[in-house]
C-alpha atoms as a PDB file:
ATOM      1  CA  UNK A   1      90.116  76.127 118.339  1.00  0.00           C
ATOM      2  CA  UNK A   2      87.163  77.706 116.523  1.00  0.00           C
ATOM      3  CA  UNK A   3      88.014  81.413 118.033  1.00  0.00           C
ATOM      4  CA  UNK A   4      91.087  80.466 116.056  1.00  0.00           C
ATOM      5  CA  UNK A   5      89.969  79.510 113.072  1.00  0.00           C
ATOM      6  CA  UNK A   6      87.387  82.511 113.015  1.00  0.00           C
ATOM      7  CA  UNK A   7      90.697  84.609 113.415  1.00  0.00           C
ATOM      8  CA  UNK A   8      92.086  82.975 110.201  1.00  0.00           C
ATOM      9  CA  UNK A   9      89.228  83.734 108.184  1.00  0.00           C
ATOM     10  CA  UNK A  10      88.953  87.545 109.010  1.00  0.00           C
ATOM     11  CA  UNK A  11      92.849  88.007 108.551  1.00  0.00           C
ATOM     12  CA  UNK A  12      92.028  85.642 104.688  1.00  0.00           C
ATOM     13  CA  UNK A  13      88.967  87.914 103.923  1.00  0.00           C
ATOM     14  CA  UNK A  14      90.974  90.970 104.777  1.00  0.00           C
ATOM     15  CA  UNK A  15      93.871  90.042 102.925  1.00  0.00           C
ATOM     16  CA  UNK A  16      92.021  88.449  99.462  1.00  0.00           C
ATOM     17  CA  UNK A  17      89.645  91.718  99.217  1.00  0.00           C
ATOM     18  CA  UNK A  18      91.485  94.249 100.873  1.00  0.00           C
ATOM     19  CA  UNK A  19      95.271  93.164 100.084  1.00  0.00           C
ATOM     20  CA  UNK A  20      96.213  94.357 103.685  1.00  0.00           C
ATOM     21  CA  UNK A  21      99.538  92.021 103.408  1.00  0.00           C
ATOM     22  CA  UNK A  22     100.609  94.028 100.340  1.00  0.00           C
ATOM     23  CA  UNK A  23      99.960  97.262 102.285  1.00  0.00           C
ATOM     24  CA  UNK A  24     103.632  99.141 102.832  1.00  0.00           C
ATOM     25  CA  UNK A  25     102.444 101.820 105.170  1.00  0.00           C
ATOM     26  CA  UNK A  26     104.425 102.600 107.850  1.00  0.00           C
ATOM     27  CA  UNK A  27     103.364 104.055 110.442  1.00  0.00           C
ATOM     28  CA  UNK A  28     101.200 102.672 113.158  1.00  0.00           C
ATOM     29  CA  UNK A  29      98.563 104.843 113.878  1.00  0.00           C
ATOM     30  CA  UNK A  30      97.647 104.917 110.001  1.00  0.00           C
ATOM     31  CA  UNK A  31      98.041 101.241 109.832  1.00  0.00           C
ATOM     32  CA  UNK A  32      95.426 100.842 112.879  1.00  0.00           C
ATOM     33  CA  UNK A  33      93.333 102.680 110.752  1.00  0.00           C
ATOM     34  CA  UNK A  34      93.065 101.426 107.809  1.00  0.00           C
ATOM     35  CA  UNK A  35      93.180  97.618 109.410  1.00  0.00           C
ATOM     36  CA  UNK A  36      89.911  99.447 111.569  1.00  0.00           C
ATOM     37  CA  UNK A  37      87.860 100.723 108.450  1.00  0.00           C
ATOM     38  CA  UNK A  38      88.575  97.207 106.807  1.00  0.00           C
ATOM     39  CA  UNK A  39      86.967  95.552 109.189  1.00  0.00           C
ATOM     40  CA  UNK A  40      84.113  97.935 109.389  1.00  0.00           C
ATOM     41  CA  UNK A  41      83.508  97.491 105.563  1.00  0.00           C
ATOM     42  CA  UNK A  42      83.508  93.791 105.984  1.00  0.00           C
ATOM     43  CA  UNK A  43      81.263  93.907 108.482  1.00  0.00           C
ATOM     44  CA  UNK A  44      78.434  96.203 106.791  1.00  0.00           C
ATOM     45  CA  UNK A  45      79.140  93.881 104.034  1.00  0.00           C
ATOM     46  CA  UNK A  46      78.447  90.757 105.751  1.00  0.00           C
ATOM     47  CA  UNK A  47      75.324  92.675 107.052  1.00  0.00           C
ATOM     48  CA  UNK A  48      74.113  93.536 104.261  1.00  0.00           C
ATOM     49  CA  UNK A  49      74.220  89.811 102.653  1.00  0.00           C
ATOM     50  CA  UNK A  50      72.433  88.753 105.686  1.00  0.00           C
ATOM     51  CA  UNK A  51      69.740  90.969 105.967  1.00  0.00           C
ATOM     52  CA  UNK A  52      68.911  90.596 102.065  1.00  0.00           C
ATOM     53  CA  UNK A  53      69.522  87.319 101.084  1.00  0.00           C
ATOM     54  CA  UNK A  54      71.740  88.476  98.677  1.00  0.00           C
ATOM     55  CA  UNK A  55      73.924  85.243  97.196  1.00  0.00           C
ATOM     56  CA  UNK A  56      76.847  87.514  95.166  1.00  0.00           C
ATOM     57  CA  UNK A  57      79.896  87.501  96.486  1.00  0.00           C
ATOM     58  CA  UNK A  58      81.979  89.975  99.107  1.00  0.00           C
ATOM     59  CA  UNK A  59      83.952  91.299  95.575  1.00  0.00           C
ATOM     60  CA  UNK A  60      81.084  91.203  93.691  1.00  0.00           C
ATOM     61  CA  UNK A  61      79.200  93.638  95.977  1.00  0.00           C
ATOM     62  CA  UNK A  62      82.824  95.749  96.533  1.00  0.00           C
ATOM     63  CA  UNK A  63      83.029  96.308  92.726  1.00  0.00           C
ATOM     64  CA  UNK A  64      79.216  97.234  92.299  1.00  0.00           C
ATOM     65  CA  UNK A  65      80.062  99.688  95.417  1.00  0.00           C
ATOM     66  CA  UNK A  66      82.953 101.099  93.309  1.00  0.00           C
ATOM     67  CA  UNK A  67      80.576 101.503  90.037  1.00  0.00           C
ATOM     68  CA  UNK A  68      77.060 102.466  91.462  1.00  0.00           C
ATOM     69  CA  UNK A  69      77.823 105.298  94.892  1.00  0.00           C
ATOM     70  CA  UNK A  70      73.636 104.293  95.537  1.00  0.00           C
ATOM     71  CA  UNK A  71      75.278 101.023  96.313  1.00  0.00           C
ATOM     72  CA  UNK A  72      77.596 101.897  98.792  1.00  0.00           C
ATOM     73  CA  UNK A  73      74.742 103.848 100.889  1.00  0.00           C
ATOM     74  CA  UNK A  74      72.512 100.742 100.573  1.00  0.00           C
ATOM     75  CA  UNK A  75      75.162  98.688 101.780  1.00  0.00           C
ATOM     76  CA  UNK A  76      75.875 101.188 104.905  1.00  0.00           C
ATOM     77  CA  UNK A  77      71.944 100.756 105.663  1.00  0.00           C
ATOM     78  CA  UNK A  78      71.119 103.994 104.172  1.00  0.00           C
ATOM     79  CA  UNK A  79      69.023 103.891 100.885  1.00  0.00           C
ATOM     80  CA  UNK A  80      67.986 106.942  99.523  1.00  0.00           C
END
C-alpha cells in the first residue's frame, strides 16, 4: 500500500510541475524521455531541498532555475 501511494505522488508531482498529462507527444521513445529527464529534475530537486534545508517550494525553486542559470548548476550540485 505505501509503494502505492509513493507511486501516486511521483505521477501528482510530475503532473502539477511538469504538466506531463497535458503532454501530446507521440511517439514513444521521445515520451520515455522526457517522462526520464522529469524524474531526474525532481530528483536533484528533492536533493537539493534536503541537503540545504531549503523550505521554498519544488515551483518556487523551478522558476528561480528559469530566472537565475547559477541556480540551475547549484541545484545539479555544481556551484561555480
Amino acid at each position: 500500500m505505501r509503494l502505492e501511494w509513493s507511486v501516486e505522488v511521483m505521477h501528482w508531482l510530475l503532473d502539477v510541475h511538469f504538466g506531463e498529462d497535458s503532454c501530446r507527444v507521440q511517439d514513444q521513445n521521445i515520451q520515455d524521455n522526457l517522462n526520464m529527464a522529469r524524474k531526474i529534475a525532481l530528483n536533484c530537486i528533492k536533493i537539493y531541498k534536503e541537503k540545504n534545508g531549503i523550505k521554498r517550494t519544488i515551483s518556487k525553486i523551478m522558476f528561480d532555475c528559469l530566472l537565475e542559470c547559477n541556480e540551475i548548476l547549484s541545484v545539479m550540485g555544481q556551484e561555480n
